[in-house]
Protein backbone atom coordinates (compact mmCIF):
# COMPACT_ATOMS: atom_id res chain seq x y z
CA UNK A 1 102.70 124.13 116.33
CA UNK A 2 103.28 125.24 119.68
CA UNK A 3 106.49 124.91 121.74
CA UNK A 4 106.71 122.13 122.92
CA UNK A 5 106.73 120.60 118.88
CA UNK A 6 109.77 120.09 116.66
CA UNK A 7 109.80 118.90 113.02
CA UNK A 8 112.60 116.51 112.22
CA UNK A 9 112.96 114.52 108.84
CA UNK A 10 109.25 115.26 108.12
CA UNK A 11 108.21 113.48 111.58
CA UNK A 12 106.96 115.89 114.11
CA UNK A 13 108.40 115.14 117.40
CA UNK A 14 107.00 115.60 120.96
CA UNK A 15 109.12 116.99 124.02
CA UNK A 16 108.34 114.81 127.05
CA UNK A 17 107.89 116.64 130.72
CA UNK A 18 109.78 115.57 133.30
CA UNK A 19 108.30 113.13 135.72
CA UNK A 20 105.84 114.73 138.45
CA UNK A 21 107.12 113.35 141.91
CA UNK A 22 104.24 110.09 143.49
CA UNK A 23 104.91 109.70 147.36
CA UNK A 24 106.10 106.47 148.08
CA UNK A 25 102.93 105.34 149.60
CA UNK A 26 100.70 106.00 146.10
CA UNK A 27 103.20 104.69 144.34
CA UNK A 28 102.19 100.86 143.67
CA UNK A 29 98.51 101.93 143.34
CA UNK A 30 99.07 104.34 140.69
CA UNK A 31 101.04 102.04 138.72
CA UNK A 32 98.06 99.32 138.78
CA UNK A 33 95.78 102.49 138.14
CA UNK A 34 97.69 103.20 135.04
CA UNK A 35 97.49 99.74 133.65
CA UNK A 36 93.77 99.58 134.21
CA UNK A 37 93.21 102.96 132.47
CA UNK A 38 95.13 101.69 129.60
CA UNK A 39 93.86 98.52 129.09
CA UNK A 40 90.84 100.34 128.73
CA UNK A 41 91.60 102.63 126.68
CA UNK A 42 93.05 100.14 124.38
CA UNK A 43 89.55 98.48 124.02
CA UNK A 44 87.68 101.51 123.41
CA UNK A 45 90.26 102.71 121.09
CA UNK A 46 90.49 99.05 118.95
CA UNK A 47 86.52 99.48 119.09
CA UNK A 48 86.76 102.82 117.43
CA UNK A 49 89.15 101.67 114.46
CA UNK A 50 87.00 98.88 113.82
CA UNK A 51 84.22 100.79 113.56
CA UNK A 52 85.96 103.54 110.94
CA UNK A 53 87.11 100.49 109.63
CA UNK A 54 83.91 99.30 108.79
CA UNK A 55 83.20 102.42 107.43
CA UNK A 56 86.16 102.50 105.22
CA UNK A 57 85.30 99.35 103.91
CA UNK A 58 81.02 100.23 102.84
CA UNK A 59 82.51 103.12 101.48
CA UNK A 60 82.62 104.44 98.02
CA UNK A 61 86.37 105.72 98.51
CA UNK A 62 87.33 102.86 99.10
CA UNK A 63 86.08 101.49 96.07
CA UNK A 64 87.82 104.13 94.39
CA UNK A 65 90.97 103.61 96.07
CA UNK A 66 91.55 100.35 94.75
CA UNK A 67 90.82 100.70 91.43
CA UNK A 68 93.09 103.59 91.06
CA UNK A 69 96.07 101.40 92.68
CA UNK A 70 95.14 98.84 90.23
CA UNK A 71 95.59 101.20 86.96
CA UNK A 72 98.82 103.24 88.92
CA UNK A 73 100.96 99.38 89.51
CA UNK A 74 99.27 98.15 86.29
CA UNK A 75 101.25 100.70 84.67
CA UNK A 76 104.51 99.44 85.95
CA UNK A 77 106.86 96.43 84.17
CA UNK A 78 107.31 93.68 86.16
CA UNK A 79 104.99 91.77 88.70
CA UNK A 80 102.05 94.23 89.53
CA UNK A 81 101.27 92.54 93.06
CA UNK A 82 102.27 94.89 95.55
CA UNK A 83 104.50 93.08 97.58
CA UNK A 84 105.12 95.24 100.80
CA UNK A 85 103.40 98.32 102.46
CA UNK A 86 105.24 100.66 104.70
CA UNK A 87 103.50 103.60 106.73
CA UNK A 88 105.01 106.33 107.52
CA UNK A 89 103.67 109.46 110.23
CA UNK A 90 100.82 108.40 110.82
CA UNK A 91 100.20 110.54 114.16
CA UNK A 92 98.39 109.41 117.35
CA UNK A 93 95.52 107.18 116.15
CA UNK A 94 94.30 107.03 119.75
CA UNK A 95 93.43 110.41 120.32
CA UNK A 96 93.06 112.07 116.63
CA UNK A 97 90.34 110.83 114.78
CA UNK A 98 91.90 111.65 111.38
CA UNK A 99 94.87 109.39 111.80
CA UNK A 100 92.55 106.55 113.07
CA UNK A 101 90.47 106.71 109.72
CA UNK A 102 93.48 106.71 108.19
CA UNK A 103 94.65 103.57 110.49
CA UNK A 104 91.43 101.86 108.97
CA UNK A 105 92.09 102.44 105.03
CA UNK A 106 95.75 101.24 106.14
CA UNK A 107 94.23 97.84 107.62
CA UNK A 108 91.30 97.48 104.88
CA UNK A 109 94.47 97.65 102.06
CA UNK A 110 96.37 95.37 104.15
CA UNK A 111 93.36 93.06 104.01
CA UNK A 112 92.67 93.27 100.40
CA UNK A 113 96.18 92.99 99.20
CA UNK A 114 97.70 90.34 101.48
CA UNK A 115 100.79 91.97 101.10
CA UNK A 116 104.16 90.03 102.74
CA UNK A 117 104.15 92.20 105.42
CA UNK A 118 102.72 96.25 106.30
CA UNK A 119 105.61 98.08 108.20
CA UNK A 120 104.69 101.33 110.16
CA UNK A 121 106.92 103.76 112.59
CA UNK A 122 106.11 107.26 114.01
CA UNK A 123 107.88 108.42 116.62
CA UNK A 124 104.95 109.75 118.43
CA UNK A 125 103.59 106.61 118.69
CA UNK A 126 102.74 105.52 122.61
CA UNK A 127 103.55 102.34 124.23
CA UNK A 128 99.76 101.51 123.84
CA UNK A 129 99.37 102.21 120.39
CA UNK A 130 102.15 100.29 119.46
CA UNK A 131 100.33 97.30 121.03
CA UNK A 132 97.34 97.82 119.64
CA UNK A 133 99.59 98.27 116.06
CA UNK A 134 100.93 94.46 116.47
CA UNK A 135 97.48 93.00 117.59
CA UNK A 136 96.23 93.86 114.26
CA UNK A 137 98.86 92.23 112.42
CA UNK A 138 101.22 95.03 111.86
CA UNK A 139 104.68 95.42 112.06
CA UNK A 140 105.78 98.55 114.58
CA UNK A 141 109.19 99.34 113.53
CA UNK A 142 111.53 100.30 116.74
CA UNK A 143 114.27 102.55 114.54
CA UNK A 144 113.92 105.60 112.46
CA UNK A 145 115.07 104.66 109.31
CA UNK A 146 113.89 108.62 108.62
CA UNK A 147 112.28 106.98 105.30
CA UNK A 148 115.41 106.07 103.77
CA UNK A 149 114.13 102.37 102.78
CA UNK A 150 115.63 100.98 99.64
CA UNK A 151 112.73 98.83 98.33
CA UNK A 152 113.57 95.18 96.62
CA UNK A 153 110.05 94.00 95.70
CA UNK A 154 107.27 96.37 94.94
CA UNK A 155 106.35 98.18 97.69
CA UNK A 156 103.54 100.68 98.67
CA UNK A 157 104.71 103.67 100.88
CA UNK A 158 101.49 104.87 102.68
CA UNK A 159 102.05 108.27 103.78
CA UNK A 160 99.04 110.46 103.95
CA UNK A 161 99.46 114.04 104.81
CA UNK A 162 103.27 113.59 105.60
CA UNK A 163 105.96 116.32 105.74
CA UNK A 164 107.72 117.17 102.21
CA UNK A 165 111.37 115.44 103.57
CA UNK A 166 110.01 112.18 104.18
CA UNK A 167 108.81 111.78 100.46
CA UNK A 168 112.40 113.35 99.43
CA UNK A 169 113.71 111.00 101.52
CA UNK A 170 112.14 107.74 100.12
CA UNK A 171 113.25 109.23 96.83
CA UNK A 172 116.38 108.90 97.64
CA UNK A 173 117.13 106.05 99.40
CA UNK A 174 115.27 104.70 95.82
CA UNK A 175 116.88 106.51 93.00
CA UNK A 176 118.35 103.74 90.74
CA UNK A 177 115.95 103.08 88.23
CA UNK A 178 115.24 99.34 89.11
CA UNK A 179 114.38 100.40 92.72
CA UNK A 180 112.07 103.60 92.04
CA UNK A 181 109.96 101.75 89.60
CA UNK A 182 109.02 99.12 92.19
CA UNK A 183 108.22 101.99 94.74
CA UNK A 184 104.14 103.03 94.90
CA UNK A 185 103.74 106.65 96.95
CA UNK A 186 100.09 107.12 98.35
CA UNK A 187 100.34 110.97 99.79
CA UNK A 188 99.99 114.56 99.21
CA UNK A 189 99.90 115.08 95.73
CA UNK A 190 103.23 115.78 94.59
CA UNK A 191 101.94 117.95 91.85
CA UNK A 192 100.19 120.38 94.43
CA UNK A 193 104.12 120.19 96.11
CA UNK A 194 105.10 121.22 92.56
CA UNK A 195 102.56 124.34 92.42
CA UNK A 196 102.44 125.62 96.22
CA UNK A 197 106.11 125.98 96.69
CA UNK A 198 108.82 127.56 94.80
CA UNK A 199 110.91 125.67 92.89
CA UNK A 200 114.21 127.44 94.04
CA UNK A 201 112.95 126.77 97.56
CA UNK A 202 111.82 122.79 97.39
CA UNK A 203 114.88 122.32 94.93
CA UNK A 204 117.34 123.41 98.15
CA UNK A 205 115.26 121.22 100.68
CA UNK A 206 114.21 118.25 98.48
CA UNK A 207 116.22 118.35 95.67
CA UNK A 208 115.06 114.28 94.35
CA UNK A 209 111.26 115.75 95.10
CA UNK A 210 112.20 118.27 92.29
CA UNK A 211 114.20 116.10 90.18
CA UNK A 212 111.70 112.90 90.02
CA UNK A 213 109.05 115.22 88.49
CA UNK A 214 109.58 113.83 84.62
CA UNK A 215 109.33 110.09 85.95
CA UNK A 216 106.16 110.35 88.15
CA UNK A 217 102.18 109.46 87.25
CA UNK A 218 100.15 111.06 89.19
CA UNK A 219 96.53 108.94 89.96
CA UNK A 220 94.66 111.21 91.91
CA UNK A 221 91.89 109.21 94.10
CA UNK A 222 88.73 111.67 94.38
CA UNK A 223 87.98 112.66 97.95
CA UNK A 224 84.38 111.74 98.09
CA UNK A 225 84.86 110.06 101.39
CA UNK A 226 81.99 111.69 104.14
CA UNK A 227 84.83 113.65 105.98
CA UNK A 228 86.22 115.47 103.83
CA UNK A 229 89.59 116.64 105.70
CA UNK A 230 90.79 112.65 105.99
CA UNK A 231 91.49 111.88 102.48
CA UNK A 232 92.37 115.22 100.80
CA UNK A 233 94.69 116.29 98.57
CA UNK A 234 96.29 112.75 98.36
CA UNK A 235 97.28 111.08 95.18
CA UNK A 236 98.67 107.78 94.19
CA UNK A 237 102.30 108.05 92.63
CA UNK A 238 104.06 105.64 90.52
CA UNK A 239 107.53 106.33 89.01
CA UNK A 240 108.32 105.66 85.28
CA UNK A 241 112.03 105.34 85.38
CA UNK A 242 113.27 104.95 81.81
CA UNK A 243 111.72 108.72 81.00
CA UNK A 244 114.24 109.34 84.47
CA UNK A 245 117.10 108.11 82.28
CA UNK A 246 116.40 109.82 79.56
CA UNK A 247 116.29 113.24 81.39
């Protein structure tokens, strides 16, 4: 991370320059030149996730995917439809090519679930991106809630790769018992959280991380995808939250 990067509630945050200075006389020109360049770049870049999305879909991890979130809600009471899906730091799906496979799974789910709606904020986001979020049907959240959304129907928080507070903090915002067990976590394996970091350490930072650990079934979904650095390390997570009670 170099300088010009901050971490905040998980999220990592980007310092803007200041503005160069544009003479007067370029100024009207550049401003068409910019809207060409990104209208352009939005076409190349929606032609890009449909193509990962198209190989998201063929794929055998996909496959996999679903019928791992079909034994991880089938395990909950209740309704086992998931209901909503909200993603969380994502990154810059225009110019990463990680986050924009990870864009695609997010849009094939969305597509196979018909969900009510699939919520999604990152602060890094661009003004493009966030247009090119909405033409494919999803919902580009303008505040930082910081992942503190209290859930009232199940709901699927899609989080790949995230920082360690924004899983703490979705914890939180869902610890009574009738709220966690409708909450669905696909992101870094919280038992690889468990073994790579002290407990005195994650216990001081992310106290409900540490505290949850009785209540959660971990699904792992096998990363047999053909990049291997997309999908790793990430695990399905439901919440049992009578055996929360009870500790």
């Amino acid at each position: 991370m170099n300088s010009n990067m901050m971490e905040r509630d998980g999220f990592t945050v980007v310092k803007r320059r200041g503005k160069s200075r544009v003479t007067q006389g370029k100024h009207l020109p550049a401003v068409h030149q910019k809207e060409d360049d990104e209208g352009l770049e939005a076409s190349s870049v929606l032609r890009r996730i449909k193509e990962a999305e198209a190989d998201i879909q063929s794929s055998a991890y996909f496959e996999n995917f679903l019928n791992v979130l079909s034994k991880c809600v089938n395990l909950l009471p209740g309704d086992n439809k998931v209901r909503n899906v909200v993603c969380y730091g994502l990154g810059n799906f225009s110019a990463c090519v990680n986050a924009r496979y990870q864009l695609a799974l997010l849009v094939c789910i969305q597509k196979h679930l018909n969900p009510v709606s699939v919520e999604i904020y990152d602060p890094v986001f661009t003004e493009s991106e966030r247009k090119i979020l909405t033409s494919l049907d999803l919902t580009v959240l303008l505040l930082n809630d910081e992942g503190k959304r209290a859930v009232q129907d199940r709901t699927l928080f899609y989080m790949p790769h995230c920082g360690t507070p924004l899983y703490n903090s979705v914890l939180w915002a869902n610890w009574e018992p009738n709220a966690l067990g409708d909450v669905v976590v696909f992101g870094n394996s919280f038992d690889t959280m468990w073994t790579n970091k002290l407990d005195s350490t994650l216990r001081k930072k992310c106290g409900f991380l540490v505290n949850v650990r009785p209540a959660v079934r971990e699904f792992a979904v096998a990363n047999d995808f053909k990049y291997s650095d997309i999908f790793n390390d990430l695990s399905l997570h439901a919440f049992d939250a009578t055996l929360l009670q009870a500790d």
